[in-house]
Protein backbone atom coordinates (compact mmCIF):
# COMPACT_ATOMS: atom_id res chain seq x y z
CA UNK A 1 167.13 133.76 108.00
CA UNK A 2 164.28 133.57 105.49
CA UNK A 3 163.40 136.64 103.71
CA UNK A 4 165.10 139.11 106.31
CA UNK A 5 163.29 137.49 109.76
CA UNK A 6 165.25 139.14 112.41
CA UNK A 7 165.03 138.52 116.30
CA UNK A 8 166.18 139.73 119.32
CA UNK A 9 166.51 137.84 122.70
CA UNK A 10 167.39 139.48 125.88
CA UNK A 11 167.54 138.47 129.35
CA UNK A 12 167.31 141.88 131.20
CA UNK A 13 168.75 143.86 134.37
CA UNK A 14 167.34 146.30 136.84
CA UNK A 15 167.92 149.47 135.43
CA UNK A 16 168.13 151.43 138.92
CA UNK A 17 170.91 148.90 139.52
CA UNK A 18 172.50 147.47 136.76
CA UNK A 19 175.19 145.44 138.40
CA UNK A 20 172.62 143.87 140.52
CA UNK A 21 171.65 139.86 140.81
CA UNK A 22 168.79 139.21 139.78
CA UNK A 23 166.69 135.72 140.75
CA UNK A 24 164.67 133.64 137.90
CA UNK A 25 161.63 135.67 139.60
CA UNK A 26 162.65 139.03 139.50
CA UNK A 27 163.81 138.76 135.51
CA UNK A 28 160.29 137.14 135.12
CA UNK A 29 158.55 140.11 136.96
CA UNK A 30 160.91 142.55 134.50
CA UNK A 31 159.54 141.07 131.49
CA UNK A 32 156.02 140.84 132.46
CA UNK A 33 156.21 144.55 133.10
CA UNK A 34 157.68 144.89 129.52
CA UNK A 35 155.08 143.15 128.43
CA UNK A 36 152.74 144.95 129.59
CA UNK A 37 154.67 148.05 128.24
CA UNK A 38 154.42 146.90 125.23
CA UNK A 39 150.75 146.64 125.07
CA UNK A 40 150.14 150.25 125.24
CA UNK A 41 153.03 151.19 123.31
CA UNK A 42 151.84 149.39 120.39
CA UNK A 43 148.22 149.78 120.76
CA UNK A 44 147.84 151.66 117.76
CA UNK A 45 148.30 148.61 115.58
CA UNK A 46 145.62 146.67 117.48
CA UNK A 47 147.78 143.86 119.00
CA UNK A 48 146.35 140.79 119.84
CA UNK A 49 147.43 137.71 121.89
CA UNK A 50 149.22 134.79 120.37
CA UNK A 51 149.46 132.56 122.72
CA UNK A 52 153.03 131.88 121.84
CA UNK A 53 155.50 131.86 125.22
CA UNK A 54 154.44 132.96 129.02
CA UNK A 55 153.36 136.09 127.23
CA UNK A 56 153.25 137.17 124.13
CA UNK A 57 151.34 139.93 121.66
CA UNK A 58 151.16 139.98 117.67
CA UNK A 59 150.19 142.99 115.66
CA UNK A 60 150.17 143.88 111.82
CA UNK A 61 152.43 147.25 110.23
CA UNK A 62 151.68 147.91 106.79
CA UNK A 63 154.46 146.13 105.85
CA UNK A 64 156.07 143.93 108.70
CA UNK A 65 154.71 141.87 111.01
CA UNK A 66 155.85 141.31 115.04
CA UNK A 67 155.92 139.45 117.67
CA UNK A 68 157.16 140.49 121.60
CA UNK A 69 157.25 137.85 123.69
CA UNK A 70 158.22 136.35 127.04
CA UNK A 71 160.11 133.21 127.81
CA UNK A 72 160.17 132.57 131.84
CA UNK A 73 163.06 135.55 131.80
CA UNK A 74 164.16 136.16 128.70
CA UNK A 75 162.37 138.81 126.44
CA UNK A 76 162.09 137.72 122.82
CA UNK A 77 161.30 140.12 120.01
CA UNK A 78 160.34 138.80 116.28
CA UNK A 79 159.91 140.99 113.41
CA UNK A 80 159.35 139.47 109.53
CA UNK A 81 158.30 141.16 106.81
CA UNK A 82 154.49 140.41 105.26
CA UNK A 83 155.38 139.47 101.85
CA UNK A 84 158.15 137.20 100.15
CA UNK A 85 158.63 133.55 101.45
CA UNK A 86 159.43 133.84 104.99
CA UNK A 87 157.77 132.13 107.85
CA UNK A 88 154.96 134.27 109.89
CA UNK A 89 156.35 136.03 112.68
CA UNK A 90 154.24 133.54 114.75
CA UNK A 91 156.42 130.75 113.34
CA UNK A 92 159.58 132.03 113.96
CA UNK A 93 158.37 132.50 117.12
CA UNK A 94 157.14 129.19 118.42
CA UNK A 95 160.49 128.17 117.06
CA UNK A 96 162.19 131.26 119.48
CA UNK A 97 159.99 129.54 122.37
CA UNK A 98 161.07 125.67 121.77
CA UNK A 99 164.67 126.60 121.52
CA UNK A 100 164.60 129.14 124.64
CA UNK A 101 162.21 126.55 126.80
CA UNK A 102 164.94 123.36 125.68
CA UNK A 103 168.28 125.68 127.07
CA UNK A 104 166.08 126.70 130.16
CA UNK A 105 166.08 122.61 130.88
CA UNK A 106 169.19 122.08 130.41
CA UNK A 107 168.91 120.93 126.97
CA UNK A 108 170.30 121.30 123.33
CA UNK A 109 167.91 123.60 121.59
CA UNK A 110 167.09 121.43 118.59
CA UNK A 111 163.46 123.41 117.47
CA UNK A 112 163.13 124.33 114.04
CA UNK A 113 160.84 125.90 111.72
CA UNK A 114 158.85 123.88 109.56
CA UNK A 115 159.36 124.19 106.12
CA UNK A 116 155.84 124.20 104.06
């Protein structure tokens, strides 16, 4: 995918009970603590929002950049590197979101990234 793009997508479980059900709501509340999570964790890159997904924070490495995100309950994680021809993190991304958003409906995920 592009010049080494990778992503992760993960719909999670309660870790004091792994063999638990879990609603919609609860996997929602999981990621938005995550998210949150993630915010300090990474704080020494300066993250800012992207506005990509329910949730979702962008930040800079000296060579790579990311993007953690949430999808109603599925945690999303992109990670590009800064230079050769790949799409922006925030690309792949808002591709991530379309595709997650069109199987939460339903539908067949058809979202793709654009090419420039």
């Amino acid at each position: 995918m592009g010049d080494g793009a990778h992503f992760s997508l993960e719909v999670l479980a309660d870790s004091d009970s792994p063999v638990a059900e879990l609603t919609g709501a609860d996997r929602v509340r999981l990621v938005t603590e995550n998210m949150t999570r993630a915010r300090d964790f990474w704080s020494c890159f300066p993250p800012k929002e992207s506005g990509i997904g329910d949730d979702s924070l962008s930040y800079d490495t000296d060579r790579f950049a990311n993007v953690p995100m949430g999808v109603g309950p599925v945690e999303v994680f992109v990670h590009t590197p800064r230079s050769g021809d790949s799409p922006s993190a925030e690309d792949w991304a808002r591709v991530r979101e379309r595709r997650i958003r069109s199987v939460l409906a339903g539908q067949t995920p058809t979202a793709r990234i654009t090419v420039k």
